[in-house]
Protein backbone atom coordinates (compact mmCIF):
# COMPACT_ATOMS: atom_id res chain seq x y z
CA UNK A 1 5.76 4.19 -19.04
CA UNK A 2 6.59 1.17 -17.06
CA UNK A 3 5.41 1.06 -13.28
CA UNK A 4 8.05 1.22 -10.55
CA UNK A 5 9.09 -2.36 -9.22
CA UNK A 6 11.12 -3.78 -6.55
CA UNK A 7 13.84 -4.70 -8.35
CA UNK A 8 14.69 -1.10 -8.85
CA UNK A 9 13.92 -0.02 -4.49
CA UNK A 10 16.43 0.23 -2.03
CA UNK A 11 15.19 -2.86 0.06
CA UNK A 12 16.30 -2.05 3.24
CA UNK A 13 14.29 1.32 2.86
CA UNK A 14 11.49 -0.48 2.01
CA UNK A 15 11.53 -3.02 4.60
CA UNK A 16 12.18 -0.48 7.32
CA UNK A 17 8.87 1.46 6.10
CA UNK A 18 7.40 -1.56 6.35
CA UNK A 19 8.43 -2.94 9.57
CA UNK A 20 7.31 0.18 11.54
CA UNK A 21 4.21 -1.50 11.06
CA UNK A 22 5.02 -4.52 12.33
CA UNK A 23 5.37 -6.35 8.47
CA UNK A 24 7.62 -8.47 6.98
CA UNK A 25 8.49 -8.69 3.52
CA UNK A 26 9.83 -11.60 1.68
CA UNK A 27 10.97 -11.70 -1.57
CA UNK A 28 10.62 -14.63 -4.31
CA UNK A 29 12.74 -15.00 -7.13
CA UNK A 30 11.98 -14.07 -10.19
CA UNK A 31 9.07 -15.85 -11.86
CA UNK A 32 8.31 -17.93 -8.64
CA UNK A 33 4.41 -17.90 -7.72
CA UNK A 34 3.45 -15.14 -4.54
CA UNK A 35 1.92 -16.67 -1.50
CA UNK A 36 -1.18 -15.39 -0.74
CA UNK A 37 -1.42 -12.99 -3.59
CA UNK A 38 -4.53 -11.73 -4.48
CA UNK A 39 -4.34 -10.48 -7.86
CA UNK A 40 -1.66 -13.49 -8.87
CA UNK A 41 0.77 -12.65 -11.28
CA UNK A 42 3.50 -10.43 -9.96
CA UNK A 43 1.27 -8.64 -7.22
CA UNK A 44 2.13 -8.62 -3.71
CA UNK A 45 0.69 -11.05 -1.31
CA UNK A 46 -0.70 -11.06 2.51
CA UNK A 47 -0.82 -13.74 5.09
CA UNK A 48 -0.85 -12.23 8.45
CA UNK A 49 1.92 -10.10 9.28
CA UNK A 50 4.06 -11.10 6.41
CA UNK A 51 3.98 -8.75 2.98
CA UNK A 52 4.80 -11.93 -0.06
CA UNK A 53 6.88 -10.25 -3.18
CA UNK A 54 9.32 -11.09 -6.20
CA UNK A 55 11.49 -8.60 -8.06
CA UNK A 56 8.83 -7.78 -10.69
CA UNK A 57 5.93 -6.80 -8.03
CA UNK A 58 5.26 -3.37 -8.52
CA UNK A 59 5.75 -0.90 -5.65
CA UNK A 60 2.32 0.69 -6.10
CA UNK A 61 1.08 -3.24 -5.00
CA UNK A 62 3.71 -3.46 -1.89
CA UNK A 63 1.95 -0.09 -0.47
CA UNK A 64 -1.22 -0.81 -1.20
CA UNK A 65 -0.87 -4.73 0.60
CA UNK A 66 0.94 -3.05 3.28
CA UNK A 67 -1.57 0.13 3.72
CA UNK A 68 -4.66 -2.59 3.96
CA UNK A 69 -2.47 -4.19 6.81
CA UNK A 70 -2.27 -1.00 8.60
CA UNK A 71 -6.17 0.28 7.93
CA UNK A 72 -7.45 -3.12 8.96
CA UNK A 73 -9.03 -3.95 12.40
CA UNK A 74 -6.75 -6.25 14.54
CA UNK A 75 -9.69 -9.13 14.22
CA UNK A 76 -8.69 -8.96 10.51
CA UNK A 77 -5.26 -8.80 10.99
CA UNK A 78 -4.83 -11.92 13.57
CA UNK A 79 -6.76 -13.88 10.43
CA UNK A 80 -5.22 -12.62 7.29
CA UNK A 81 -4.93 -14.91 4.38
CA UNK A 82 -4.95 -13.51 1.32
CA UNK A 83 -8.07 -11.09 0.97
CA UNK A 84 -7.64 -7.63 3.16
CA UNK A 85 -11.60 -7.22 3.03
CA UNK A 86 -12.98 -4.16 4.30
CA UNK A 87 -15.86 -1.69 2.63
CA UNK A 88 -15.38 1.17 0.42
CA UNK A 89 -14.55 3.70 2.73
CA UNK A 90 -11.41 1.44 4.14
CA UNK A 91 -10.44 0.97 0.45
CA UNK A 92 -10.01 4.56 -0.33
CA UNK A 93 -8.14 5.42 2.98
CA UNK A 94 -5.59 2.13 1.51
CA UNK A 95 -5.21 4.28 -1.53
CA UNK A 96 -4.46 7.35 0.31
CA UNK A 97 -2.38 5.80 2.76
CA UNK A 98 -0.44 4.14 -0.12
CA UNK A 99 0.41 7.36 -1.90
CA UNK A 100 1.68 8.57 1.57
CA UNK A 101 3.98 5.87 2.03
CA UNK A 102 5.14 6.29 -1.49
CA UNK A 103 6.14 9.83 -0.37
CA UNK A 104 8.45 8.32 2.48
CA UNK A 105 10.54 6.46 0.00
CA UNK A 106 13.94 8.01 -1.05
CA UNK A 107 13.24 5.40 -4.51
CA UNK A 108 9.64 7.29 -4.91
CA UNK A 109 7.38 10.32 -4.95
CA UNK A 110 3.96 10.67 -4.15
CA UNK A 111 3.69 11.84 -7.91
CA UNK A 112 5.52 8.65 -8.85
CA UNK A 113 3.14 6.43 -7.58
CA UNK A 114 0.29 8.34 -8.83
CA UNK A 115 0.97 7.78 -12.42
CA UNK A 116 1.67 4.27 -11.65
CA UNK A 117 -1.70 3.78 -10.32
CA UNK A 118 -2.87 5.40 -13.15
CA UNK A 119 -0.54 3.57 -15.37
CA UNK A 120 -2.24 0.16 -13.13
CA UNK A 121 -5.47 0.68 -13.63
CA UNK A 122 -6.71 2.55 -11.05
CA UNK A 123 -9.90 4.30 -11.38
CA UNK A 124 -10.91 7.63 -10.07
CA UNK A 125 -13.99 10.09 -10.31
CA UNK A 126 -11.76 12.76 -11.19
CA UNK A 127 -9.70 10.79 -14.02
CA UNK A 128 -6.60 10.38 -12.25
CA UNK A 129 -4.95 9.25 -9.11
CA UNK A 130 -3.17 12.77 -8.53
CA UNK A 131 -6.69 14.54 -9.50
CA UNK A 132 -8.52 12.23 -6.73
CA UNK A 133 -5.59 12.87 -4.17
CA UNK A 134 -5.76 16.49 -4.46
CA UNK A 135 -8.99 17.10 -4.65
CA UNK A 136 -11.26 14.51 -3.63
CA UNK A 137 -9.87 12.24 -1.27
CA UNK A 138 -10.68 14.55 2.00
CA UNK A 139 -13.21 11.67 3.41
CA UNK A 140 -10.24 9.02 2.90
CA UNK A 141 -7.74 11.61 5.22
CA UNK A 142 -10.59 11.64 7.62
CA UNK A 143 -10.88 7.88 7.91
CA UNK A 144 -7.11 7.92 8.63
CA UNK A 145 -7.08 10.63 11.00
CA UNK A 146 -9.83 9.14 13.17
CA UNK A 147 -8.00 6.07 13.57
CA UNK A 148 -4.80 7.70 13.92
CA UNK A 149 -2.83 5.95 10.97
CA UNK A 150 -1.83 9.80 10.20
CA UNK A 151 -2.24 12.51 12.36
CA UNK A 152 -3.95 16.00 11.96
CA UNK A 153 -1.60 17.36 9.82
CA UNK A 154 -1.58 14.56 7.24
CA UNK A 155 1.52 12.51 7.96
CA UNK A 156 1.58 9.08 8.98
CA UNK A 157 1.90 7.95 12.70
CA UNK A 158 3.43 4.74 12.18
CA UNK A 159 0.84 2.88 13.39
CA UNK A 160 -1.50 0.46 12.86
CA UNK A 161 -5.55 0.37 12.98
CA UNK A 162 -6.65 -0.13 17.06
């Protein structure tokens, strides 16, 4: 199965998810390299408060960019070029977050992005993105909840890491 990409989103969806944030996303054309990209190839890319894709960047990559944005301190933010940073703990909240803002998309499920993770390359304890989710992702809500990026009954706030 072939992961969800932008090319297939409602845009202006996506960049109003995004914006509530404070990001913006600009899109490449096809083939054309990603500023600041990590990963290279067609994954998204960071530099400050703007979110770098092309139509063949995978939505499960525009979350994940965007939910390190939102889980990062404001320190990190002001400097961002490229590499979000953070420890292990931040990295599973991104995940979390991620599948959460997959949920908000009329393009997407939560189930949807799962598999695409999956489908990725993701790696969980439990064998699967959905498995890890359900079942063992309660320290990664925490993290959230404690910085209010979501609020106590799981859905997200809108904003950013204080």
């Amino acid at each position: 199965m072939a992961v969800l990409r932008l090319s297939e989103l409602n845009h202006a969806a996506l960049r109003r998810l995004l914006r509530q944030f404070g990001l913006e996303m600009r899109v490449g054309g096809a083939g054309a390299p990603i500023p600041a990209s990590y990963w290279g190839e067609s994954e998204a890319g960071l530099e400050g408060s703007v979110l770098f894709a092309r139509p063949d960047t995978p939505l499960h990559s525009i979350l994940h960019e965007a939910a390190h944005y939102v889980c990062m301190t404001p320190e990190r933010r002001a400097g961002l070029l490229r590499d979000a940073g953070g420890d292990d703990a931040e990295e599973c909240a991104v995940c979390y977050l991620q599948v959460l803002l997959a949920g908000l998309l009329e393009d997407s499920s939560r189930e949807r992005l799962c598999s695409d993770m999956d489908e990725w390359g993701y790696s969980f304890r439990l064998g699967s993105a959905r498995q890890w989710f359900d079942f063992d992702s309660t320290d990664a809500k925490q993290w959230l909840q404690e910085r209010g990026i979501i609020d106590a009954h799981g859905d997200v706030s809108g904003q950013v890491r204080l």
